[in-house]
PDB file of N, CA and C in Angstrom:
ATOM      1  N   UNK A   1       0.835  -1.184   0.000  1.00  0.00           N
ATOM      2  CA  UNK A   1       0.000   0.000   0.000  1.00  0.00           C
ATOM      3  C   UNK A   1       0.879   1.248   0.000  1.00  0.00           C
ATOM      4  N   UNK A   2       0.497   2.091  -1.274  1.00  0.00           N
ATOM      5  CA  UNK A   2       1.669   3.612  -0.929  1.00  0.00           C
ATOM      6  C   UNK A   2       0.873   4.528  -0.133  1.00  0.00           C
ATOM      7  N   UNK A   3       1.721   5.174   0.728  1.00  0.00           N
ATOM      8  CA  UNK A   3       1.789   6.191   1.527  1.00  0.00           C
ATOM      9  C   UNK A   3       1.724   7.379   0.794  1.00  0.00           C
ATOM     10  N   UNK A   4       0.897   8.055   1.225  1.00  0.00           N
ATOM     11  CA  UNK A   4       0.873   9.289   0.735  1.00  0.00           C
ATOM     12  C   UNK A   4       1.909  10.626   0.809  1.00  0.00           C
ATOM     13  N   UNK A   5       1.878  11.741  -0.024  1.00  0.00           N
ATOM     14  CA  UNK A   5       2.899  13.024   0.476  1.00  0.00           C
ATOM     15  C   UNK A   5       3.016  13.474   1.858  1.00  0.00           C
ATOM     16  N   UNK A   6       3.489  13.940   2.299  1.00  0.00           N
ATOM     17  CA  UNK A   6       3.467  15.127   3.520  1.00  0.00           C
ATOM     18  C   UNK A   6       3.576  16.187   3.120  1.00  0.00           C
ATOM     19  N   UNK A   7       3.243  16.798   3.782  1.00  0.00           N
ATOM     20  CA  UNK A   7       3.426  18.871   3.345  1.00  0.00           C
ATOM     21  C   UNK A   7       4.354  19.487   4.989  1.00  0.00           C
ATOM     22  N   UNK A   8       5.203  20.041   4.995  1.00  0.00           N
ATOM     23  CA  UNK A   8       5.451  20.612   5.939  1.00  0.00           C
ATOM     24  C   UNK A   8       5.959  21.960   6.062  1.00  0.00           C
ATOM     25  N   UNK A   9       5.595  23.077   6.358  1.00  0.00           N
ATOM     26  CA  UNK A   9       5.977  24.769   6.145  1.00  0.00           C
ATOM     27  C   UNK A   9       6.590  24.889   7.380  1.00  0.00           C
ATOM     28  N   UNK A  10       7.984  25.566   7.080  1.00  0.00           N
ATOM     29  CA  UNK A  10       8.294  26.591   8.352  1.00  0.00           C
ATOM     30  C   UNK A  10       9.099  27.152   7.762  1.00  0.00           C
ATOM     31  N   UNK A  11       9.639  28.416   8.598  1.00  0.00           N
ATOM     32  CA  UNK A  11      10.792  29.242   8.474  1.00  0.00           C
ATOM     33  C   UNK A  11      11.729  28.994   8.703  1.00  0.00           C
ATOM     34  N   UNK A  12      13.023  29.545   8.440  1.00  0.00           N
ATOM     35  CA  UNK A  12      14.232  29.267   8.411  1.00  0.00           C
ATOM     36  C   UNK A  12      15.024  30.729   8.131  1.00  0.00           C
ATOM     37  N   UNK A  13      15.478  31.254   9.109  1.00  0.00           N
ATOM     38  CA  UNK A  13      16.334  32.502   9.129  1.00  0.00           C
ATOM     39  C   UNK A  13      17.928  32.193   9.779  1.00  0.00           C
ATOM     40  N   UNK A  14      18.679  32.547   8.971  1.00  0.00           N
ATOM     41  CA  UNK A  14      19.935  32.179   9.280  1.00  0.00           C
ATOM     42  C   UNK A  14      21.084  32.858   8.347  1.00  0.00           C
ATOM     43  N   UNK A  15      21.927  33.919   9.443  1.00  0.00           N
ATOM     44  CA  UNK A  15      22.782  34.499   7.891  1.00  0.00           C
ATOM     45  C   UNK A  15      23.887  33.522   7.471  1.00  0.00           C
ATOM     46  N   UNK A  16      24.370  34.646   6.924  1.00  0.00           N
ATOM     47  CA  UNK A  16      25.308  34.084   5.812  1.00  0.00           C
ATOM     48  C   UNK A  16      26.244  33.443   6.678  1.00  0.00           C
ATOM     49  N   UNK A  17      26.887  33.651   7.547  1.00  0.00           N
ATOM     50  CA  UNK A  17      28.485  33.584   8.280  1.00  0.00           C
ATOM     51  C   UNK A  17      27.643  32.163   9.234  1.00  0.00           C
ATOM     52  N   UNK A  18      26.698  32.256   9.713  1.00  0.00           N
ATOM     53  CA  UNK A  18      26.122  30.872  10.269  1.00  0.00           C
ATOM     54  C   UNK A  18      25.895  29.989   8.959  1.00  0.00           C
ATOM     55  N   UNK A  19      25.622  30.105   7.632  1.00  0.00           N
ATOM     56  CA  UNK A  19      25.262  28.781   7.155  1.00  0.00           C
ATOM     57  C   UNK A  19      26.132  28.538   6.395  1.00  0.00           C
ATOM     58  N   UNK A  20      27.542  29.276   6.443  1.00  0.00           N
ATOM     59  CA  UNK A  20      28.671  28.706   5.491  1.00  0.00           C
ATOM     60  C   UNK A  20      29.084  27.415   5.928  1.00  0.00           C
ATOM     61  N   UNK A  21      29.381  26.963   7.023  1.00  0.00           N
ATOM     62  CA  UNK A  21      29.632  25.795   7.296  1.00  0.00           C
ATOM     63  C   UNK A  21      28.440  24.381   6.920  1.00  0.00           C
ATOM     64  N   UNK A  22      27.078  24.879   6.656  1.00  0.00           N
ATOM     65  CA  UNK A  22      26.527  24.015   5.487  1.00  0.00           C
ATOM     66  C   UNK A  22      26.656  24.334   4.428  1.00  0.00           C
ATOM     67  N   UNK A  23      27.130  25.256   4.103  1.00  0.00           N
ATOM     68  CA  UNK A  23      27.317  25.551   2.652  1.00  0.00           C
ATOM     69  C   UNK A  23      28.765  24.220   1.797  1.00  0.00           C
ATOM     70  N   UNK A  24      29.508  24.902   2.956  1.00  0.00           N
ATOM     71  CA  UNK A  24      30.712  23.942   2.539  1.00  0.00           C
ATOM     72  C   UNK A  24      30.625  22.683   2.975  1.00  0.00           C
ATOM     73  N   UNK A  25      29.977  21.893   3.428  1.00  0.00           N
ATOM     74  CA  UNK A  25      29.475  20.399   3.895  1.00  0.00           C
ATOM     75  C   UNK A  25      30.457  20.406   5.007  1.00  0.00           C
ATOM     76  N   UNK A  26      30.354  21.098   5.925  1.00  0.00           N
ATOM     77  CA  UNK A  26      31.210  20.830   6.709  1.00  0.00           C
ATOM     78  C   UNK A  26      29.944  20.462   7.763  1.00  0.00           C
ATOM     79  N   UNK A  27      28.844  21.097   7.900  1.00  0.00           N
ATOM     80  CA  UNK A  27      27.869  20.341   8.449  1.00  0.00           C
ATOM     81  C   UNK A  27      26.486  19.590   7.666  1.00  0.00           C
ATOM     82  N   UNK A  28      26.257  18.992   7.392  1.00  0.00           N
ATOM     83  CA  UNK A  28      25.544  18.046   6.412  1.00  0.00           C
ATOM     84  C   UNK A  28      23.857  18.475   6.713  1.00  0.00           C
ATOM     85  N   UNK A  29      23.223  18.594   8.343  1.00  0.00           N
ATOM     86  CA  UNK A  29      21.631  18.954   8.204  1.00  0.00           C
ATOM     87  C   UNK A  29      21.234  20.455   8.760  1.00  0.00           C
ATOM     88  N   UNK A  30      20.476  20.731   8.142  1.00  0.00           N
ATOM     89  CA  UNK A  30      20.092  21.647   9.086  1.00  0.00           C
ATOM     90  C   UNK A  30      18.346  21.350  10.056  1.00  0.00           C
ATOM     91  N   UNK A  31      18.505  21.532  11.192  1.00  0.00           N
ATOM     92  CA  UNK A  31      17.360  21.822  12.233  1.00  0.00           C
ATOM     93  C   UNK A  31      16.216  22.694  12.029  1.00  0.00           C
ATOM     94  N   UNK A  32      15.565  22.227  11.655  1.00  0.00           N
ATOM     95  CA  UNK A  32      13.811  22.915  11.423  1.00  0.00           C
ATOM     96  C   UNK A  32      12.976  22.508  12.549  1.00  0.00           C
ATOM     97  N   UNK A  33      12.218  23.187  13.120  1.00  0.00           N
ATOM     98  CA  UNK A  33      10.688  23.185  13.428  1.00  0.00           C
ATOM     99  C   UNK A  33       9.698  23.760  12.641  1.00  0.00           C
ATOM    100  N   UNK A  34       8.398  22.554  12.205  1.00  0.00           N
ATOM    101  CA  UNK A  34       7.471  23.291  11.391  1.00  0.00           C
ATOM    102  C   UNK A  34       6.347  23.687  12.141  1.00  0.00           C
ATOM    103  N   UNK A  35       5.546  24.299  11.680  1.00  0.00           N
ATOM    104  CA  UNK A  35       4.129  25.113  12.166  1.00  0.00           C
ATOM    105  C   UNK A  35       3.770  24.364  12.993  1.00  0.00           C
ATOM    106  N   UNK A  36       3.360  22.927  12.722  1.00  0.00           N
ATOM    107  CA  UNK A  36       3.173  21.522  13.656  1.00  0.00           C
ATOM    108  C   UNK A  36       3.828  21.336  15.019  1.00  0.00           C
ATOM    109  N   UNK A  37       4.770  22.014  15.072  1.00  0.00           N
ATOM    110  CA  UNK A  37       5.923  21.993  16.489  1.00  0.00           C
ATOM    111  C   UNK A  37       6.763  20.534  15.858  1.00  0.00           C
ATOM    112  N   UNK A  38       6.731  19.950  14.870  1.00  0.00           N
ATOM    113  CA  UNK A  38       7.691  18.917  14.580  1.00  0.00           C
ATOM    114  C   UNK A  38       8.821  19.204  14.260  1.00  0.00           C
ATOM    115  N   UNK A  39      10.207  18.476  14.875  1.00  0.00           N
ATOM    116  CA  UNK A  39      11.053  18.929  14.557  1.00  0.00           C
ATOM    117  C   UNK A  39      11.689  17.949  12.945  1.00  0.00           C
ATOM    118  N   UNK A  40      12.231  18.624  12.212  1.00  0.00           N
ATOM    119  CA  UNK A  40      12.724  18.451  10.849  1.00  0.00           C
ATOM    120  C   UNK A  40      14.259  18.222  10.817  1.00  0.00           C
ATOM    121  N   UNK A  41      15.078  17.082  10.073  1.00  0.00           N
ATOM    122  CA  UNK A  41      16.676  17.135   9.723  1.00  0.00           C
ATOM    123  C   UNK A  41      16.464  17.757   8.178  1.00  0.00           C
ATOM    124  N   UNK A  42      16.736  18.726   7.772  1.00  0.00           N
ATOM    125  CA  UNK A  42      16.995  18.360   6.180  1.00  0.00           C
ATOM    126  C   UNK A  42      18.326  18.440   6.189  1.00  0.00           C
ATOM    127  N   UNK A  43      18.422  17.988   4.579  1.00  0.00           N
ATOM    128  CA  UNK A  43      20.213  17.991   3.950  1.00  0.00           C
ATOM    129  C   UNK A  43      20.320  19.133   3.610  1.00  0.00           C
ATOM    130  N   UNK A  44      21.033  20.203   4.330  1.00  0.00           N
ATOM    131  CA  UNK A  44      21.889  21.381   4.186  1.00  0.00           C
ATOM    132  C   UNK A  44      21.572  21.344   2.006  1.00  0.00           C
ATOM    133  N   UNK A  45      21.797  20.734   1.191  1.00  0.00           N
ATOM    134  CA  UNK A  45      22.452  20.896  -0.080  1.00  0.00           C
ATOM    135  C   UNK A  45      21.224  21.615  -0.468  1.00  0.00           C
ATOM    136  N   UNK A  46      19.597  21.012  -0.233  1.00  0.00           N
ATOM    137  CA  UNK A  46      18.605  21.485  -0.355  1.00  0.00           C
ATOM    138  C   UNK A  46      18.782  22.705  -0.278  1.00  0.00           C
ATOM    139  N   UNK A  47      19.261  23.899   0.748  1.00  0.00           N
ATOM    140  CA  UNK A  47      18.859  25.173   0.668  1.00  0.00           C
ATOM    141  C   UNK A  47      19.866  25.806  -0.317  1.00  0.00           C
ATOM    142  N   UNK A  48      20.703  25.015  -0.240  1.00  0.00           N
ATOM    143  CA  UNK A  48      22.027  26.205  -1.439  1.00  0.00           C
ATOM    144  C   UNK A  48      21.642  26.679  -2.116  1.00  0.00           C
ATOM    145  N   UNK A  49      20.341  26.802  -3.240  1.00  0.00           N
ATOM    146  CA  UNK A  49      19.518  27.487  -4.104  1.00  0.00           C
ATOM    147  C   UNK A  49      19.282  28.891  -3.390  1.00  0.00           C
ATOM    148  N   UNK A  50      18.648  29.317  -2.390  1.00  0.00           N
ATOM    149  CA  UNK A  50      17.980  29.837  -1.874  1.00  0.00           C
ATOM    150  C   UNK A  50      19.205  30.804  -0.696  1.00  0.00           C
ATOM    151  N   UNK A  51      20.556  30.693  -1.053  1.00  0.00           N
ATOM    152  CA  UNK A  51      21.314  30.883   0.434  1.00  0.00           C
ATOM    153  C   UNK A  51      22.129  32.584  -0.893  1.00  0.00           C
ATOM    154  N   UNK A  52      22.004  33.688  -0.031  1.00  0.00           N
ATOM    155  CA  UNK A  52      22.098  34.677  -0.560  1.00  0.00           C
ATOM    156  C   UNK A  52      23.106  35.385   0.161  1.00  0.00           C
ATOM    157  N   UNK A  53      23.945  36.514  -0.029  1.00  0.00           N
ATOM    158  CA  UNK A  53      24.858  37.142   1.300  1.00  0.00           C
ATOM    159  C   UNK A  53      24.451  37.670   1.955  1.00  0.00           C
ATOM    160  N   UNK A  54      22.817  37.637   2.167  1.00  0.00           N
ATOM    161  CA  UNK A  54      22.282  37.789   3.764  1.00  0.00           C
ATOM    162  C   UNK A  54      22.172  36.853   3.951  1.00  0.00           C
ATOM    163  N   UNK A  55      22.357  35.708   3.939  1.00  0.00           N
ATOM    164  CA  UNK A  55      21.742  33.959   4.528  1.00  0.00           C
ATOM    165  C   UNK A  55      20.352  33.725   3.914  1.00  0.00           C
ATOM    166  N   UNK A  56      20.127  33.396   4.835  1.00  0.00           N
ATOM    167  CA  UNK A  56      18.506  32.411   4.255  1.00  0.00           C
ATOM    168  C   UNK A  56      17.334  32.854   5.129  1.00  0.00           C
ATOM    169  N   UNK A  57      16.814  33.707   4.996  1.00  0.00           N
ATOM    170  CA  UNK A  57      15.235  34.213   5.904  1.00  0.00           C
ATOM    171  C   UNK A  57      14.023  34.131   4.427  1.00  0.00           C
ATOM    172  N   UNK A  58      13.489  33.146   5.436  1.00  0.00           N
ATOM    173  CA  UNK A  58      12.739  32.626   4.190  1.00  0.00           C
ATOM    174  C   UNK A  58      11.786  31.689   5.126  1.00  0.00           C
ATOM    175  N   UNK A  59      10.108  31.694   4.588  1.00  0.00           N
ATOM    176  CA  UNK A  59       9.225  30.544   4.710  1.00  0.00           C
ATOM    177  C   UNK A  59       9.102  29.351   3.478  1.00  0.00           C
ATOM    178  N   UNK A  60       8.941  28.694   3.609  1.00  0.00           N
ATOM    179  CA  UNK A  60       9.084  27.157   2.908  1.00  0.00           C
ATOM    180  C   UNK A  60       8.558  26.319   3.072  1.00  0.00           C
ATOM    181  N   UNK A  61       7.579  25.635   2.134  1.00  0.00           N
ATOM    182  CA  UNK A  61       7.061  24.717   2.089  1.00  0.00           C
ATOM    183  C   UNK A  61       7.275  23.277   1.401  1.00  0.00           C
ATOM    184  N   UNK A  62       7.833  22.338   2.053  1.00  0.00           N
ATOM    185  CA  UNK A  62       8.494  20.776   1.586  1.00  0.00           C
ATOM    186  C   UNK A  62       7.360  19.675   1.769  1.00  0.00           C
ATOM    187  N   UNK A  63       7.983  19.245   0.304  1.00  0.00           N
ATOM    188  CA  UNK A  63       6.626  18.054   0.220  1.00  0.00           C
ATOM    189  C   UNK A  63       8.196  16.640   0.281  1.00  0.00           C
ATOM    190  N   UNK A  64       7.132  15.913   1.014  1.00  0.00           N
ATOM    191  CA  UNK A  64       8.348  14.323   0.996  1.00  0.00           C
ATOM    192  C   UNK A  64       7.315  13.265   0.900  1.00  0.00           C
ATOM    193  N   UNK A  65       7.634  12.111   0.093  1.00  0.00           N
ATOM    194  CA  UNK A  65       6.828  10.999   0.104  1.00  0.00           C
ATOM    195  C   UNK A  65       6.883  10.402   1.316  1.00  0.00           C
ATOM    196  N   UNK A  66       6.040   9.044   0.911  1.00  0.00           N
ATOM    197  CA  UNK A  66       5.972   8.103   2.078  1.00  0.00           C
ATOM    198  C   UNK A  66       6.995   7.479   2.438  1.00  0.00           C
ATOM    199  N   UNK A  67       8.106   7.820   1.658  1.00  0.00           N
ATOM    200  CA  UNK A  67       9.609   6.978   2.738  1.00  0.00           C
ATOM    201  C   UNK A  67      10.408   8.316   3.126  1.00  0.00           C
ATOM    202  N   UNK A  68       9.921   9.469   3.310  1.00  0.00           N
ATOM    203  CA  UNK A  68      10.383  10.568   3.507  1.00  0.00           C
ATOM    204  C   UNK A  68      11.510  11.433   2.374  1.00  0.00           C
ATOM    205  N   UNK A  69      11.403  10.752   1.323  1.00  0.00           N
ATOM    206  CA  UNK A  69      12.533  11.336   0.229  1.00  0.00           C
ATOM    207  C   UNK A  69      12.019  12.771   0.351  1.00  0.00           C
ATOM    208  N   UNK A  70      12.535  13.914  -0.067  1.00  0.00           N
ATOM    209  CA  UNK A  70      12.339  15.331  -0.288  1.00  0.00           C
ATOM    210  C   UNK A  70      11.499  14.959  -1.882  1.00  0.00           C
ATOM    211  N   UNK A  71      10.482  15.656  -2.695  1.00  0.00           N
ATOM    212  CA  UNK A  71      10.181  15.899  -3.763  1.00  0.00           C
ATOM    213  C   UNK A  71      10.457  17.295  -4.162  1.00  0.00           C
ATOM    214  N   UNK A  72       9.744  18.321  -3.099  1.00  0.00           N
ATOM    215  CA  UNK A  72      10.326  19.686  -3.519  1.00  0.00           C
ATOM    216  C   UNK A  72      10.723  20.276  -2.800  1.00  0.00           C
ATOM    217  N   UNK A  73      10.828  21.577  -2.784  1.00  0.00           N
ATOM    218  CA  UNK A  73      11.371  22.232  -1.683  1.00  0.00           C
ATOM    219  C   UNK A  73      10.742  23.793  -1.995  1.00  0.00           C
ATOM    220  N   UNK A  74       9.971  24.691  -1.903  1.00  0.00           N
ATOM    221  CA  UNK A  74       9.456  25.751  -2.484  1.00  0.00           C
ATOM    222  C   UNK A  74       9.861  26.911  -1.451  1.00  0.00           C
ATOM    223  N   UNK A  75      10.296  27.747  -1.934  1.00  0.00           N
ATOM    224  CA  UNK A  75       9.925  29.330  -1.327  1.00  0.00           C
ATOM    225  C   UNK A  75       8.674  29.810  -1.122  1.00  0.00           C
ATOM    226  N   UNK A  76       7.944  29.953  -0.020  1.00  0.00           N
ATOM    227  CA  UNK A  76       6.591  30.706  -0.488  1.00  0.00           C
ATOM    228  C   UNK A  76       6.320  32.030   0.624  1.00  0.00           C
TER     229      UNK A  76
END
């Protein structure tokens, strides 16, 4: 039986000089809490799109299947 998507939104504010060390894989997840109060690992590589020389202040909404793979990752 497949499992359905998840949806999960939260924010994520963090400058630049804090997320270089995911930038450069020197730390691999970063720590989320979503709206839900659940706490989240993602893979740091996910935000590199989105990581600017102010850092990353941004809301986001991630969809993951039923074995938790990431599908997207959106700015909203």
């Amino acid at each position: 039986m497949q499992q359905s998507n998840q949806v999960f939104q939260f924010s994520l504010n963090i400058s630049y000089d804090d997320f270089l060390p995911y930038y450069r894989g020197q730390v691999t997840k970063v720590e989320v809490v979503d709206t839900a109060g659940r706490t989240l690992w993602i893979s740091a590589r996910h935000f590199r799109p989105f990581f600017t020389r102010s850092g990353i202040r941004a809301y986001f909404e991630m969809v993951v299947d039923g074995q938790g793979n990431l599908i997207q990752l959106n700015k909203i």
